[in-house]
C-alpha atoms as a PDB file:
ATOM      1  CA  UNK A   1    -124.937  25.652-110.188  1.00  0.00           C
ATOM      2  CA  UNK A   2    -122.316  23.603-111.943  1.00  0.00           C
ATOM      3  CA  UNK A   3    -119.939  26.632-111.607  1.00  0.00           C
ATOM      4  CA  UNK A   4    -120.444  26.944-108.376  1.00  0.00           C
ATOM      5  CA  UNK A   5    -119.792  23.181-107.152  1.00  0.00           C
ATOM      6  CA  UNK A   6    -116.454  23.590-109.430  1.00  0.00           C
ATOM      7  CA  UNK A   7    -115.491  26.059-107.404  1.00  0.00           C
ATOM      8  CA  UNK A   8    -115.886  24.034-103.951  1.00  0.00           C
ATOM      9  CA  UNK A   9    -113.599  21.274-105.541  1.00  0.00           C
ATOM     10  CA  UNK A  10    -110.931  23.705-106.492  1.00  0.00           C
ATOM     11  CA  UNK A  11    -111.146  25.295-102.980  1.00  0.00           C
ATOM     12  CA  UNK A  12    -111.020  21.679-101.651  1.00  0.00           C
ATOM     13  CA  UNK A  13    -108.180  21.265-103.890  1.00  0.00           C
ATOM     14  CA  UNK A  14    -106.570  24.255-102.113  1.00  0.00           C
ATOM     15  CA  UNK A  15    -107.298  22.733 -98.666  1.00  0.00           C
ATOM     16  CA  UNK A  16    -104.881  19.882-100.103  1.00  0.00           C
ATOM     17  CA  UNK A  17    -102.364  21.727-101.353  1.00  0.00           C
ATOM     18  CA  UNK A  18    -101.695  23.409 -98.799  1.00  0.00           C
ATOM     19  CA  UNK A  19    -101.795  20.703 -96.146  1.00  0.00           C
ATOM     20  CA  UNK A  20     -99.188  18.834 -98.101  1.00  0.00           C
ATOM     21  CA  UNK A  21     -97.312  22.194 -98.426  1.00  0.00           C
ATOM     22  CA  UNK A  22     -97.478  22.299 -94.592  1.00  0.00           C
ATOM     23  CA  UNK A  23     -96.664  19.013 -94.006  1.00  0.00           C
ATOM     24  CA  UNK A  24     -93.276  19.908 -96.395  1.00  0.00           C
ATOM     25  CA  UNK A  25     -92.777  23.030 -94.690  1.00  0.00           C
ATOM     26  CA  UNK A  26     -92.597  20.837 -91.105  1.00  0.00           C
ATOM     27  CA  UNK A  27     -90.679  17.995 -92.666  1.00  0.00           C
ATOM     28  CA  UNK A  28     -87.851  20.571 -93.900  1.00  0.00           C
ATOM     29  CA  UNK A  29     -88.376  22.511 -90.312  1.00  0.00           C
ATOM     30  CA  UNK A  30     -87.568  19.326 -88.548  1.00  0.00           C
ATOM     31  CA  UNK A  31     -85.147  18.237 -90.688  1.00  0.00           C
ATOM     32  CA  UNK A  32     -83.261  21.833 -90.284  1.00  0.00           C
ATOM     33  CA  UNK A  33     -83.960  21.180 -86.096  1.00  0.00           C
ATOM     34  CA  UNK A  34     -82.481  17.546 -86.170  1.00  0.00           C
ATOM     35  CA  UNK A  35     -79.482  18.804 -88.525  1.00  0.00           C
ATOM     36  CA  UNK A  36     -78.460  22.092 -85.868  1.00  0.00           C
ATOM     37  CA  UNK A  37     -78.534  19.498 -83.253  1.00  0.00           C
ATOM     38  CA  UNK A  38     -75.934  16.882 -85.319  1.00  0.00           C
ATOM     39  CA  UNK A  39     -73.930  20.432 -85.526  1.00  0.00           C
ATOM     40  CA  UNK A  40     -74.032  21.482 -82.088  1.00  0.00           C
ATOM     41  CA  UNK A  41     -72.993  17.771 -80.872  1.00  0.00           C
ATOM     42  CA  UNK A  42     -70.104  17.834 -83.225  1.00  0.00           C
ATOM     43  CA  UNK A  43     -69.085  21.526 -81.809  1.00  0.00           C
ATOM     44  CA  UNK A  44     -69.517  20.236 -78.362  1.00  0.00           C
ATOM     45  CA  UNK A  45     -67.058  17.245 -79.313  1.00  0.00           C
ATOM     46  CA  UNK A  46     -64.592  19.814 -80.817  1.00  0.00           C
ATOM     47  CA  UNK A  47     -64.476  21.797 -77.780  1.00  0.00           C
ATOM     48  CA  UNK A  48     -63.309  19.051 -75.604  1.00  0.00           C
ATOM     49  CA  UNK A  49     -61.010  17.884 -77.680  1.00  0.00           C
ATOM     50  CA  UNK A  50     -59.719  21.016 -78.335  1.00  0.00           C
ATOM     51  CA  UNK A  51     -59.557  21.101 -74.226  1.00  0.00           C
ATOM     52  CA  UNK A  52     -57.699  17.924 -74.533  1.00  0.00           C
ATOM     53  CA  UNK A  53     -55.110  19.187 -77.015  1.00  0.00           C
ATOM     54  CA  UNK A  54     -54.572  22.328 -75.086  1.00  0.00           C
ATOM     55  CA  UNK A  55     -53.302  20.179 -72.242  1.00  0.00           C
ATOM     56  CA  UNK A  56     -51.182  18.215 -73.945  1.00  0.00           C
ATOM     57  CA  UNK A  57     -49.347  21.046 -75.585  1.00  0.00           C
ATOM     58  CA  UNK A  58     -49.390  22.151 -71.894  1.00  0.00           C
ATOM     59  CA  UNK A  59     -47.928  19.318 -70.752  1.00  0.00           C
ATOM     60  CA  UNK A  60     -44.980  19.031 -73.596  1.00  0.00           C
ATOM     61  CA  UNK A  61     -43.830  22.696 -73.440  1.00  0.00           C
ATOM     62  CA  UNK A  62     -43.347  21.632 -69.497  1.00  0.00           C
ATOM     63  CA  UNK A  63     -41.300  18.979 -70.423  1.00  0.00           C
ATOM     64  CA  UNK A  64     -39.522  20.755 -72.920  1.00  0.00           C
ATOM     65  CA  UNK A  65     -38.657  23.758 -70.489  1.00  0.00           C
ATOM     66  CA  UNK A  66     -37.524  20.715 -68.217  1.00  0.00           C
ATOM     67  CA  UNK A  67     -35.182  19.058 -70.301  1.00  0.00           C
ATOM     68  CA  UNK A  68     -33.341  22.556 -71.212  1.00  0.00           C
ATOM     69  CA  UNK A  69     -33.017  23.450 -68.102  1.00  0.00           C
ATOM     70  CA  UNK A  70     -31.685  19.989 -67.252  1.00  0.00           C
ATOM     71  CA  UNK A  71     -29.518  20.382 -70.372  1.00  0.00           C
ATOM     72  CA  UNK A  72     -28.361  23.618 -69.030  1.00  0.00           C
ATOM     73  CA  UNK A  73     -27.621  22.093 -65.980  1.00  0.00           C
ATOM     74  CA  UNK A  74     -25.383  19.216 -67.006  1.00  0.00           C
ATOM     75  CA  UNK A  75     -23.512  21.512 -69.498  1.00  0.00           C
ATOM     76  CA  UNK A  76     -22.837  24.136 -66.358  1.00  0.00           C
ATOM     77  CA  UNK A  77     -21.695  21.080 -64.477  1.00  0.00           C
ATOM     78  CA  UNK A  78     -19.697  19.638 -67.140  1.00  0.00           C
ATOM     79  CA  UNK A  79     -18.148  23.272 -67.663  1.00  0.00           C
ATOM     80  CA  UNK A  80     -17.167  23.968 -64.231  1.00  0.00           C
ATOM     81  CA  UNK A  81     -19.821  26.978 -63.847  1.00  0.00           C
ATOM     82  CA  UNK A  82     -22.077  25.659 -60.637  1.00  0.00           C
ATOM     83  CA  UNK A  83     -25.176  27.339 -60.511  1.00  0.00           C
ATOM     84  CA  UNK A  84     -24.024  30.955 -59.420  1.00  0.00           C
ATOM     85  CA  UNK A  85     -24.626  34.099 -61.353  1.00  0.00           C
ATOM     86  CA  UNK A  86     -25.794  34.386 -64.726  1.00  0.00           C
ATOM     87  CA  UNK A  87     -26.190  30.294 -65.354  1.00  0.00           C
ATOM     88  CA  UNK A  88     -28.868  29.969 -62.388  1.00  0.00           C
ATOM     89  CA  UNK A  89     -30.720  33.023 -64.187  1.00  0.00           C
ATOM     90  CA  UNK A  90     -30.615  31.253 -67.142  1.00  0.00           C
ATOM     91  CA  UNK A  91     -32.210  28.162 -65.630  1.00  0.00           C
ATOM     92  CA  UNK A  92     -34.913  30.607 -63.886  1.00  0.00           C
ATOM     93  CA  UNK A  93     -35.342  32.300 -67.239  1.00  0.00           C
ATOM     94  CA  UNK A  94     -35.837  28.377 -69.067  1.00  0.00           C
ATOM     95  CA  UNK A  95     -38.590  27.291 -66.521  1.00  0.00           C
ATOM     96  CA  UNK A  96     -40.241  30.528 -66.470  1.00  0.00           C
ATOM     97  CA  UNK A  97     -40.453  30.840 -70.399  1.00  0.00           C
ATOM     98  CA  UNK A  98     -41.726  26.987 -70.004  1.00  0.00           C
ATOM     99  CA  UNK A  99     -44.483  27.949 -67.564  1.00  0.00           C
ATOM    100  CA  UNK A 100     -45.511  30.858 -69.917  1.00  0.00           C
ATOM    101  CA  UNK A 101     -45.658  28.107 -73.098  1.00  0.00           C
ATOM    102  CA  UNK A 102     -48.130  25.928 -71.132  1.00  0.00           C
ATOM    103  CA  UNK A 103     -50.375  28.854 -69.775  1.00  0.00           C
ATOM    104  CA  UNK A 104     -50.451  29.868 -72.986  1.00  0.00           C
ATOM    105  CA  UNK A 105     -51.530  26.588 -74.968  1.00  0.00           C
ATOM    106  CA  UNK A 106     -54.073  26.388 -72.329  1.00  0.00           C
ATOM    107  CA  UNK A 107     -55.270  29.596 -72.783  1.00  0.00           C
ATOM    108  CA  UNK A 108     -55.499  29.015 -76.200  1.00  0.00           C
ATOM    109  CA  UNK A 109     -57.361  25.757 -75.971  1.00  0.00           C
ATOM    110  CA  UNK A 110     -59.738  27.344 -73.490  1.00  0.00           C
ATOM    111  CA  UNK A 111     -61.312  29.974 -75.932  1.00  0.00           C
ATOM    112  CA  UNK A 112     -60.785  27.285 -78.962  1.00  0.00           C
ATOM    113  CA  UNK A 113     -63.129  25.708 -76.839  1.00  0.00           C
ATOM    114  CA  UNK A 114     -65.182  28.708 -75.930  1.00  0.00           C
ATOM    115  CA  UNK A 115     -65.458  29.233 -79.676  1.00  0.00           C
ATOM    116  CA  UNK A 116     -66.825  26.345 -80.478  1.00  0.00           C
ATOM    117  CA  UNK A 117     -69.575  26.174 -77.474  1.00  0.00           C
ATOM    118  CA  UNK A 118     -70.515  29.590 -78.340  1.00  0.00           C
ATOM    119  CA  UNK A 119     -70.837  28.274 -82.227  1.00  0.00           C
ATOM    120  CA  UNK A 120     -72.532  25.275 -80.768  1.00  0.00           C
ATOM    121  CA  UNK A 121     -75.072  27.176 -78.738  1.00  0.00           C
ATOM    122  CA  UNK A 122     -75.751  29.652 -81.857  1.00  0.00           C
ATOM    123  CA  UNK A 123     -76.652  26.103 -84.280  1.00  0.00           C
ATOM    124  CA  UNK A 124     -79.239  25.438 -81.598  1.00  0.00           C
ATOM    125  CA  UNK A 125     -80.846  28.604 -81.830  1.00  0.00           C
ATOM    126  CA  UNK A 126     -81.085  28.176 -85.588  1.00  0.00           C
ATOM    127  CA  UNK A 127     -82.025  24.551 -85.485  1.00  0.00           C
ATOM    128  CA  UNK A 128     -84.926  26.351 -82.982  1.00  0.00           C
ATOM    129  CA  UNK A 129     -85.841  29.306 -84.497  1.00  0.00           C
ATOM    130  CA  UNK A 130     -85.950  27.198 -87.943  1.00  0.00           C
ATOM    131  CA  UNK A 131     -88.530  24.964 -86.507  1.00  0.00           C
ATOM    132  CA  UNK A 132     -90.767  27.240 -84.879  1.00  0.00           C
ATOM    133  CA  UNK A 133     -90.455  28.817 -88.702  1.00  0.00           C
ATOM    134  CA  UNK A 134     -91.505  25.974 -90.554  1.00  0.00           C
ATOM    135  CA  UNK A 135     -94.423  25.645 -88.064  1.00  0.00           C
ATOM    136  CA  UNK A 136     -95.414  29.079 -87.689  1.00  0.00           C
ATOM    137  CA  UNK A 137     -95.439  28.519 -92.414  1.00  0.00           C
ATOM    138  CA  UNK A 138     -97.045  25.822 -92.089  1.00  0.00           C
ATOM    139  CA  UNK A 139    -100.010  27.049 -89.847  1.00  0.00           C
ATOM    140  CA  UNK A 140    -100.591  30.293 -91.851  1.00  0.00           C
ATOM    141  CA  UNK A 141    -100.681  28.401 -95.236  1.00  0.00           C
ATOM    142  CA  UNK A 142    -103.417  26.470 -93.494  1.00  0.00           C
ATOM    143  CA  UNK A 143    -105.270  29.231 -92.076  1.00  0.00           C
ATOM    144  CA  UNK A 144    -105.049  31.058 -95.256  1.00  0.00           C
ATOM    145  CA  UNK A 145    -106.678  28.341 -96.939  1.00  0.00           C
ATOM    146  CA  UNK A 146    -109.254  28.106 -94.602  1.00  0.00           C
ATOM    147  CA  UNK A 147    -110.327  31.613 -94.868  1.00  0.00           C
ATOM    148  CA  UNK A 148    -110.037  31.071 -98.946  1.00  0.00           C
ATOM    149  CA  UNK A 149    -112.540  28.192 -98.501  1.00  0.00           C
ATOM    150  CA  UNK A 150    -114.414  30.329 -95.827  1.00  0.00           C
ATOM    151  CA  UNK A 151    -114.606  33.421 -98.780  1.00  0.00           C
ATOM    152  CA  UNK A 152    -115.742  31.355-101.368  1.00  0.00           C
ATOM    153  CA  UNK A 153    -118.366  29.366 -99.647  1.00  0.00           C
ATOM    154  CA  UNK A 154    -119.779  33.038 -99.085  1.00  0.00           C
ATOM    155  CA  UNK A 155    -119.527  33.915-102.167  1.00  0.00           C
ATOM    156  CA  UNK A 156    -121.459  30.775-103.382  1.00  0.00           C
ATOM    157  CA  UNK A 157    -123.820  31.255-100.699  1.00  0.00           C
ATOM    158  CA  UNK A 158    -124.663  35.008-102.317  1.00  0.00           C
ATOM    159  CA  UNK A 159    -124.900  33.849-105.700  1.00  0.00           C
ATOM    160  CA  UNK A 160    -127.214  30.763-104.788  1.00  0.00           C
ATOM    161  CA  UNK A 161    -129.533  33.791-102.937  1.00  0.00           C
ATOM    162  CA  UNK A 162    -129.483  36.084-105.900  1.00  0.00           C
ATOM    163  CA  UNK A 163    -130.224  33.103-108.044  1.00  0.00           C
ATOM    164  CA  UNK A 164    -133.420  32.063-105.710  1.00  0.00           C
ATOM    165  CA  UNK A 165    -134.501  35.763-105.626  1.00  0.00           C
ATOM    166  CA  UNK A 166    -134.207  36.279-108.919  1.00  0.00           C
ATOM    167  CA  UNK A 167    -132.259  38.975-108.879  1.00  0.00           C
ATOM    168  CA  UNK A 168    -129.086  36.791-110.593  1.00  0.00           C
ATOM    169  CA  UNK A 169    -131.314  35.787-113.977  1.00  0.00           C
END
């Protein structure tokens, strides 16, 4: 009988174990959660700055293709040329490759931006899928203990039967 009560401390001891490993696994789950979240804020932030960047590259190529084309302008002036013929297609040509400069640095910023939602939304997930892991760990180490316990009780139970009987002597 001593054997057998050793064995319902050790199985106890097993019912510890693996609370405290499921109470780790959660901790670490959490942990991974809270961290994915940190991530996905700072990905967030990135995208609107990278918004904000966008426009102002947007906004200095327009200015840019403005004064050339003013510069154009005051050296046709100061040359005599007007703005007939080839000089007014050059100004047409300056504002128009301007236009295309800003477009693009906000078309640039844009998917900058969608890349870094997209990486934001994909942290989440993981900070998600990581929790529902360390839970999902957590409550089959538990229930796996149990049904240890549950086994060896039985067995105990058997042997203390044959023992009665006298079948076990």
């Amino acid at each position: 009988m001593a054997g057998s009560s050793g064995g319902g401390s050790s199985g106890g001891g097993g019912g510890g174990s693996a609370a405290i490993a499921a109470v780790g696994n959660i901790v670490a789950g959490f942990g991974a959660f809270q961290a994915s979240r940190a991530q996905a804020a700072a990905l967030k932030a990135a995208a609107r700055q990278a918004r904000r960047s966008a426009s102002m590259e947007a906004q200095m190529a327009t200015d840019e293709a403005e004064r050339a084309g003013a510069a154009a302008a005051v050296r046709g002036a100061a040359s005599g040329g007007g703005f007939e013929g080839s000089f007014d297609g050059v100004l047409q040509d300056l504002e128009q490759t301007g236009l295309f400069n800003a477009r693009s640095a906000i078309w640039s910023g844009n998917v900058e931006a969608a890349n870094r939602l997209y990486e934001a939304k994909v942290a989440k997930q993981e900070g998600n899928f990581a929790l529902l892991s360390s839970v999902l760990q957590a409550s089959s180490s538990i229930a796996g203990s149990r049904m240890n316990q549950a086994e060896q009780s039985k067995q105990r139970d058997y042997r203390r039967k044959l023992y009665v009987s006298g079948a076990g002597r």
